[in-house]
Protein backbone atom coordinates (compact mmCIF):
# COMPACT_ATOMS: atom_id res chain seq x y z
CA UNK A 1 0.00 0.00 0.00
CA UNK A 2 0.98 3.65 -0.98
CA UNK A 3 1.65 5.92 1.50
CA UNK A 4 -1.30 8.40 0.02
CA UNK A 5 -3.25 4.93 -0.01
CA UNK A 6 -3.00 4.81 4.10
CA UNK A 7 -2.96 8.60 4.56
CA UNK A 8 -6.87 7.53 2.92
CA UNK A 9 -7.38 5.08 4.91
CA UNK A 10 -6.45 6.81 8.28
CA UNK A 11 -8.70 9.93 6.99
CA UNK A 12 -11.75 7.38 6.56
CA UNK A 13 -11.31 5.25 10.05
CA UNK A 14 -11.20 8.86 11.98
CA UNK A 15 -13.78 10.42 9.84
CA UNK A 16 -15.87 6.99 10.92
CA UNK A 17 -15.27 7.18 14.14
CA UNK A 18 -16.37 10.35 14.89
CA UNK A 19 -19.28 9.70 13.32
CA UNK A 20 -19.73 6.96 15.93
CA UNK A 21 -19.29 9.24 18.62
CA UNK A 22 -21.05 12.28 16.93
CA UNK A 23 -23.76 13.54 19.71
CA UNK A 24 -24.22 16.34 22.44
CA UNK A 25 -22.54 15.55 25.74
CA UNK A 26 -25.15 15.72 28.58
CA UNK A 27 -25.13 16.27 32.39
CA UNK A 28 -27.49 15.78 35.03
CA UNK A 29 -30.66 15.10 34.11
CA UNK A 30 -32.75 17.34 31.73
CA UNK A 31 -36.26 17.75 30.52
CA UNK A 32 -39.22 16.24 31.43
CA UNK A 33 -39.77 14.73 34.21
CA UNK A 34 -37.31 16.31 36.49
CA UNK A 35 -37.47 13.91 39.27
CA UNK A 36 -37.07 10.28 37.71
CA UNK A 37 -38.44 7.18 39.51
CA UNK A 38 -34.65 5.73 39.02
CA UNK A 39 -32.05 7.95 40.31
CA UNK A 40 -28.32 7.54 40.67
CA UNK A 41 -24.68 8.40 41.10
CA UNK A 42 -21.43 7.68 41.41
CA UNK A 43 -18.55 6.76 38.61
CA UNK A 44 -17.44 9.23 36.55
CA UNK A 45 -16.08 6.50 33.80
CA UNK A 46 -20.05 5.59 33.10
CA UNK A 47 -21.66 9.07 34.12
CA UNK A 48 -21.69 9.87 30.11
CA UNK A 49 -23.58 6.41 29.17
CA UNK A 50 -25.88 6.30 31.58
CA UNK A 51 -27.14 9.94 30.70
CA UNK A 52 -27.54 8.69 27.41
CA UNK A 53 -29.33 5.64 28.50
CA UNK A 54 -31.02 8.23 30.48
CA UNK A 55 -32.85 9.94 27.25
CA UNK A 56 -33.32 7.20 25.76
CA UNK A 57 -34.57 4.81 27.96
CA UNK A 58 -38.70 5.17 28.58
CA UNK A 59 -41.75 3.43 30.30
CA UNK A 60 -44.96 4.22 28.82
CA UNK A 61 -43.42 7.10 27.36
CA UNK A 62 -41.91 8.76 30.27
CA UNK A 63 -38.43 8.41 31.11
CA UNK A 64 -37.15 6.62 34.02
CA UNK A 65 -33.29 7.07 34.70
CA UNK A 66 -32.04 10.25 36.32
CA UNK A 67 -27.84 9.96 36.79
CA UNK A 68 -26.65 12.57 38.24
CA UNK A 69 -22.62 13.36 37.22
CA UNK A 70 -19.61 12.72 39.68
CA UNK A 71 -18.60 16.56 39.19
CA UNK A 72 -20.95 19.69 39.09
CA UNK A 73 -22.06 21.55 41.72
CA UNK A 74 -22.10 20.65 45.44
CA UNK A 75 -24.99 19.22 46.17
CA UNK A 76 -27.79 17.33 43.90
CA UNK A 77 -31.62 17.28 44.48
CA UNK A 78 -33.09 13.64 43.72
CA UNK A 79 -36.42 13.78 44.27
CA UNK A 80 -39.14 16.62 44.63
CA UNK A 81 -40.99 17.35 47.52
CA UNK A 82 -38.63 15.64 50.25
CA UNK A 83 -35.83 17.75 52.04
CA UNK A 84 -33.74 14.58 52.53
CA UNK A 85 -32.81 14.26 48.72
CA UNK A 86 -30.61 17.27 48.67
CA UNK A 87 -27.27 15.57 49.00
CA UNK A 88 -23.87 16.15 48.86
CA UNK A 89 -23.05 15.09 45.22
CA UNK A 90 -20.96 11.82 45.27
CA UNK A 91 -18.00 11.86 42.93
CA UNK A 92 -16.83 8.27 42.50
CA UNK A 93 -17.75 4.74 42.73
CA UNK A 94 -17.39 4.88 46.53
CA UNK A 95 -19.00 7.56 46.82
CA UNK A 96 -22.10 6.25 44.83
CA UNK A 97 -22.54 3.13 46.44
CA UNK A 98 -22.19 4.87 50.01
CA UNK A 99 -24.61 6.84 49.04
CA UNK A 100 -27.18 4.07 47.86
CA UNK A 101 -26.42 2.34 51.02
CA UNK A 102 -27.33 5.29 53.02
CA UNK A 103 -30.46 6.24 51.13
CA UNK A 104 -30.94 2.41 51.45
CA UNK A 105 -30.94 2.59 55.52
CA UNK A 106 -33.04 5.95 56.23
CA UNK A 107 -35.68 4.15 53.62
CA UNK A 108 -36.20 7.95 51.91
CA UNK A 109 -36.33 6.78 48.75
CA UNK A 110 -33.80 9.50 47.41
CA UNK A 111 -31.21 7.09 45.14
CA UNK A 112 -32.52 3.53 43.62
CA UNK A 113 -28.97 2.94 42.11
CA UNK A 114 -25.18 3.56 41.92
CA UNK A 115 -22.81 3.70 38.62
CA UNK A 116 -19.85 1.45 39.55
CA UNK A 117 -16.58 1.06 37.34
CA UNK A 118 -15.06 -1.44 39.69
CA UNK A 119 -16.75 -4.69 41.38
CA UNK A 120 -17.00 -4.54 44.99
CA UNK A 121 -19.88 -7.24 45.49
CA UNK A 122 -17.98 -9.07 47.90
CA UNK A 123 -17.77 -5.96 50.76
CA UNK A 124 -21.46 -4.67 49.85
CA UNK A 125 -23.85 -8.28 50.00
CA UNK A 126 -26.98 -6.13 51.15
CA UNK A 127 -26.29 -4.94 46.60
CA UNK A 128 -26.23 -6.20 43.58
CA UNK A 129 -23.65 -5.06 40.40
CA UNK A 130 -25.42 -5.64 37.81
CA UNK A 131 -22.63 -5.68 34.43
CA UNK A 132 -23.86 -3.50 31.51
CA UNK A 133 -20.84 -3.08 29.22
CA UNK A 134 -16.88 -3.25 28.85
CA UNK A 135 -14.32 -0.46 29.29
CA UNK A 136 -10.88 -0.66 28.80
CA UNK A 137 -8.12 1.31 30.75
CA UNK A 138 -4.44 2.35 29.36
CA UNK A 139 -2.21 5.42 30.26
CA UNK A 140 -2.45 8.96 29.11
CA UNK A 141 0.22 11.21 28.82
CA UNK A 142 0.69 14.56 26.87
CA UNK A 143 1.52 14.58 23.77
CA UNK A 144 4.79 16.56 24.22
CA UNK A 145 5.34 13.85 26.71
CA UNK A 146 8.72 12.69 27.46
CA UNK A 147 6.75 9.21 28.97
CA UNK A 148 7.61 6.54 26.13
CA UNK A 149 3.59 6.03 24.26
CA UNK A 150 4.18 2.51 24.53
CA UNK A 151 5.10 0.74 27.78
CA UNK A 152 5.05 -2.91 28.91
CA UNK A 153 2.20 -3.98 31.83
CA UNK A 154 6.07 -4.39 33.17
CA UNK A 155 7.50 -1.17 33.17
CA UNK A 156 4.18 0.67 34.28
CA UNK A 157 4.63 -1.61 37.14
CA UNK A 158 8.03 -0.17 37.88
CA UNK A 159 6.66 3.27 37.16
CA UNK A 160 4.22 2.75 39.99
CA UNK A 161 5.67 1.28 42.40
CA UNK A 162 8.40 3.67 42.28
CA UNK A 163 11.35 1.57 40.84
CA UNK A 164 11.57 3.57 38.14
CA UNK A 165 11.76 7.35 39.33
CA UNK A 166 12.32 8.99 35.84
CA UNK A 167 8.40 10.27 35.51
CA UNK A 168 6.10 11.44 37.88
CA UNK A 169 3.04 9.11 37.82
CA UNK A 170 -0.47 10.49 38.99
CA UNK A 171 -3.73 8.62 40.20
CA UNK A 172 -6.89 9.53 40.48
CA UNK A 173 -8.49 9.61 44.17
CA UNK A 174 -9.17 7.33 46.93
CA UNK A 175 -12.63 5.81 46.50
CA UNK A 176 -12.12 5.60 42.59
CA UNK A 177 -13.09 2.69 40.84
CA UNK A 178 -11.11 3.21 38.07
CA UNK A 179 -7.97 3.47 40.86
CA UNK A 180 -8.71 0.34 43.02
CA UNK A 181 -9.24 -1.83 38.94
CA UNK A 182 -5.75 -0.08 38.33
CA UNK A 183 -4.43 -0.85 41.59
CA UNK A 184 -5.54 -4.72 41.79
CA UNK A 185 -3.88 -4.92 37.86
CA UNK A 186 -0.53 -3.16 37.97
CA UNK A 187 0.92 -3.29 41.85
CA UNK A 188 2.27 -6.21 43.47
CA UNK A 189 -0.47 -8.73 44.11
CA UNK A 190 -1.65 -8.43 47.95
CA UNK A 191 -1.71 -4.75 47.28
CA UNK A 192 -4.64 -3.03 49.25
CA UNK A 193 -6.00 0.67 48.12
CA UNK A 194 -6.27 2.64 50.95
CA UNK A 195 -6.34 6.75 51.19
CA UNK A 196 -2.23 6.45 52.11
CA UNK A 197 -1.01 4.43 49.30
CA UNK A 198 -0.13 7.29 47.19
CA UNK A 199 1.06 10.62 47.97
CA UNK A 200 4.39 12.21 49.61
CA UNK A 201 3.84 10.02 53.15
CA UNK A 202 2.03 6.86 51.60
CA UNK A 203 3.77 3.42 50.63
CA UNK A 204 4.60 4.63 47.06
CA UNK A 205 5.65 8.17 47.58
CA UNK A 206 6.30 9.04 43.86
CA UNK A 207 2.87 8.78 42.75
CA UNK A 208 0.06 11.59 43.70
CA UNK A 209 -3.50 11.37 44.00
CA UNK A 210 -3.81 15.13 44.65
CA UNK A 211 -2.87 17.94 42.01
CA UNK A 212 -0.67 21.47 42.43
CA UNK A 213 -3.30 23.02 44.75
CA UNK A 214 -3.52 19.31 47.14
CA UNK A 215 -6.67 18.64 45.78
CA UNK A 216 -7.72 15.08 44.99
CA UNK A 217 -7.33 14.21 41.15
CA UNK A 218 -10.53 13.25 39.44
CA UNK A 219 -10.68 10.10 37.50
CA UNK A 220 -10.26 10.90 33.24
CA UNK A 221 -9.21 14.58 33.29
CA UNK A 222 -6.65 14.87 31.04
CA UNK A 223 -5.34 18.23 32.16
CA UNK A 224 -4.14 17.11 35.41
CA UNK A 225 -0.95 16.46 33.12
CA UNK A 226 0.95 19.48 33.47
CA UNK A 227 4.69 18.18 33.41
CA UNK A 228 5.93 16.56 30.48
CA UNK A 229 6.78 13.30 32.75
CA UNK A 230 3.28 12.74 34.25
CA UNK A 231 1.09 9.79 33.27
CA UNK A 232 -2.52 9.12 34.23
CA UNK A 233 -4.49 5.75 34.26
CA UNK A 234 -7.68 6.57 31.56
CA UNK A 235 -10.24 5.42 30.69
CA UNK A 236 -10.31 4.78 26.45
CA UNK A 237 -14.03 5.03 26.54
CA UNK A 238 -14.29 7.87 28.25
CA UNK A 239 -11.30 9.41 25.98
CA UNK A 240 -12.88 8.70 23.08
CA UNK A 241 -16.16 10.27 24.23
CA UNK A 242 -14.20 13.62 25.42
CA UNK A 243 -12.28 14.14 22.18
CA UNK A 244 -15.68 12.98 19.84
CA UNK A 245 -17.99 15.09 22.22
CA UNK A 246 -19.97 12.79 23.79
CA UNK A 247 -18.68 14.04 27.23
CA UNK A 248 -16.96 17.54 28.09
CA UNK A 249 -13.70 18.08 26.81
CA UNK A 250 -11.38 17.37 29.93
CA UNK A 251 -8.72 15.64 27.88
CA UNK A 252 -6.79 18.54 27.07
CA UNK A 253 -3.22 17.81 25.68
CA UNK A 254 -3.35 14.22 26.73
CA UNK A 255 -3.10 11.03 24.26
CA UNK A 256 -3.38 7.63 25.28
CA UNK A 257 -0.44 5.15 25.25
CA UNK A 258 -0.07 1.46 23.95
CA UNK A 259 0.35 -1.17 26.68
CA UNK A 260 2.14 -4.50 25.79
CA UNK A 261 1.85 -3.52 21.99
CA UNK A 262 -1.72 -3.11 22.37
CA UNK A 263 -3.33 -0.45 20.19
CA UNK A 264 -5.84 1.57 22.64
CA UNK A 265 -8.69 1.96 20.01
CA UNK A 266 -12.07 1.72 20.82
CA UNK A 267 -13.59 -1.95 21.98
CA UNK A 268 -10.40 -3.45 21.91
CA UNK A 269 -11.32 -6.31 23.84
CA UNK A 270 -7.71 -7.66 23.93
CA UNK A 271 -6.70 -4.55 26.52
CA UNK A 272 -4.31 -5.59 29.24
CA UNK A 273 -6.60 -3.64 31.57
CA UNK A 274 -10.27 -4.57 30.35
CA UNK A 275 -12.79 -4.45 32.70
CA UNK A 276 -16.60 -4.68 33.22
CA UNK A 277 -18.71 -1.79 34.62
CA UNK A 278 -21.51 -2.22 36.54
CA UNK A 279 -24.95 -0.37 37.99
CA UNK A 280 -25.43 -1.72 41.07
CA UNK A 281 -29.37 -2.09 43.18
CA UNK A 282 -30.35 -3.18 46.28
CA UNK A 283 -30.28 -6.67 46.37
CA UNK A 284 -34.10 -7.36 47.47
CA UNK A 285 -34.96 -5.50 44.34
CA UNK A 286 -34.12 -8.01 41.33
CA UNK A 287 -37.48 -8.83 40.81
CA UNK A 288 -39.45 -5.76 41.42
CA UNK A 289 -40.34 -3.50 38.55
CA UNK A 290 -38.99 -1.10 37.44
CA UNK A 291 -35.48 -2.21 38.65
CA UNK A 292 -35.96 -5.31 37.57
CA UNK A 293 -36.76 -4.35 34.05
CA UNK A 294 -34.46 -1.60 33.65
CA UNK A 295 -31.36 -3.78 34.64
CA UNK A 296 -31.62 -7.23 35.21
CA UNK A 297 -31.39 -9.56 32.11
CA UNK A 298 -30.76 -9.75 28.98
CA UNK A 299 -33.73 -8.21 27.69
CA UNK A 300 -33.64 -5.32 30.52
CA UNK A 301 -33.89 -1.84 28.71
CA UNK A 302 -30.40 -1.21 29.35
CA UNK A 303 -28.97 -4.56 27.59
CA UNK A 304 -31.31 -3.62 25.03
CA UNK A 305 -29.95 -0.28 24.27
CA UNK A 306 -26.30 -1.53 23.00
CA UNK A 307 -26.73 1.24 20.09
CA UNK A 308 -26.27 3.55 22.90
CA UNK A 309 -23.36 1.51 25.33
CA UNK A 310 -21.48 1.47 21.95
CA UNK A 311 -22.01 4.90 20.67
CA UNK A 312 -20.17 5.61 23.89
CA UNK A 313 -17.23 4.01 23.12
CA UNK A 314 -17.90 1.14 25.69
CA UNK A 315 -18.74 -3.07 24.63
CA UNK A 316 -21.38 -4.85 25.55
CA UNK A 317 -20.71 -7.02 28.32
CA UNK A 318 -21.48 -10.55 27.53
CA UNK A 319 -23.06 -11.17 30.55
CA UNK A 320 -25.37 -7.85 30.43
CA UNK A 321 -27.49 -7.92 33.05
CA UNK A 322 -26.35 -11.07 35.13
CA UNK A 323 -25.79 -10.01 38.50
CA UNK A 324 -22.46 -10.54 39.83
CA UNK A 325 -22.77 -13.79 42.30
């Protein structure tokens, strides 16, 4: 092949692509009705799906999902007409499923379900994640970056757990789900997140979780990279989305690097760092309506909707809808 005849072809895959991800990025709910019977927070990493499963998932007509984003302002309103739905907005996957376990226990009714991009069934038995679709993490760095693009599982190993001091490697915050997946698939094995594991006094000093002012780094922000040595575990879903506008442009100068000779392109299921993301429910809700048929099983309205999970740069999950056992 010609070099003009691959210049063509490279023209046509990105013109392609960004027809794929062609759309207007959203934010907390919008339109009509303002309070939805299904409400939820939490990850950032699915925040940008699950507003578009948001518009374009319906009962009778009416739309049921509100998800409300990990950043924005302070607090969030859930549900009209009850003081106790003002909350402080949760910003993470922690942070969502804390607060669905606390709207859980007072029994107000303010939250019916959490966004979750890691799996943490096994601490939380009184939920269910439920697996909608596939990400797939890598590392960004800028694109002046003096951080090699392509790096062995190996060497970002080394990076991280500070055997390798040329770069300074960044993480996003405790309570993270994109973090703890990174955490349990690059550091030694035994390795438990905690809020001291990174940062000038934690176990691996080199790397911070909190940016030039000391506040905590958000999960897929691409500008936290403001030294040509940083790197930044990210999301390609959410990348893609950001630079195709399907989510707010937070990438800024940052590109995404190849791990183990592993192109990070869209649904590349062969990622080093693939992972399933979840929206997790109360457990004694499986079978009740409209829980039940919004996200459990294969023919729930969200497993239903894989135009949408794709258009967002994410797979389906095989196992969409099974909850996790």
């Amino acid at each position: 092949m010609s070099k003009k005849q691959r210049l063509i072809v490279v023209a046509s895959a990105a013109l392609a692509l960004a027809g794929v991800f062609a759309g207007t990025a959203q934010a907390d709910p919008t339109g009509a009705p303002t309070y939805r019977e299904l409400a939820g927070t939490g990850s950032d990493t699915t925040q940008t799906v699950l507003n578009g499963l948001s518009e374009a998932i319906t009962i009778n007509g009416t739309k049921v999902l509100g998800s409300y984003d990990a950043r924005g302002s302070a607090q969030i309103t859930t549900k009209d007409a009850n003081p106790a739905c003002t909350i402080n907005r949760p910003e993470n996957s922690a942070g969502g499923v804390t607060a669905l376990k606390a709207s859980v226990a007072a029994n107000n009714g303010c939250l019916q379900f959490a966004r979750s991009s890691s799996n943490s069934a096994a601490a939380n038995t009184d939920l269910k994640f439920i697996p909608f679709a596939i990400d797939a993490l890598t590392y960004a760095v800028r694109s002046d970056s003096a951080v090699p693009k392509k790096l062995t599982k190996a060497q970002l190993t080394a990076i991280y757990t500070c055997a390798n001091t040329a770069f300074k490697p960044l993480a996003p915050q405790f309570g993270s789900g994109t973090r703890s997946f990174f955490v349990r698939s690059i550091m030694p094995a035994g390795t438990v997140d905690s809020a001291n594991l990174f940062g000038p006094t934690g176990q691996y000093a080199c790397v911070n979780d909190k940016d030039a002012a000391n506040e905590p780094i958000q999960e897929h922000v691409g500008t936290y990279l403001t030294d040509t040595r940083h790197l930044l575990p990210y999301s390609i879903a959410v990348y893609n989305s950001q630079v195709y506008g399907n989510a707010p442009a937070a990438q800024g100068k940052a590109v995404l690097g190849t791990v183990d000779n592993i192109q990070p392109t869209n649904l590349n299921t062969s990622s080093v760092f693939k992972r399933d993301v979840y929206n997790v429910i109360p457990a004694d809700k499986l079978e009740v309506a409209p829980f039940s048929t919004v996200f459990v099983g294969a023919n729930s309205a969200v497993c239903q909707r894989g135009d949408v999970i794709t258009r967002y740069g994410f797979g389906i999950a095989p196992n969409c809808g099974v909850p996790v056992q």
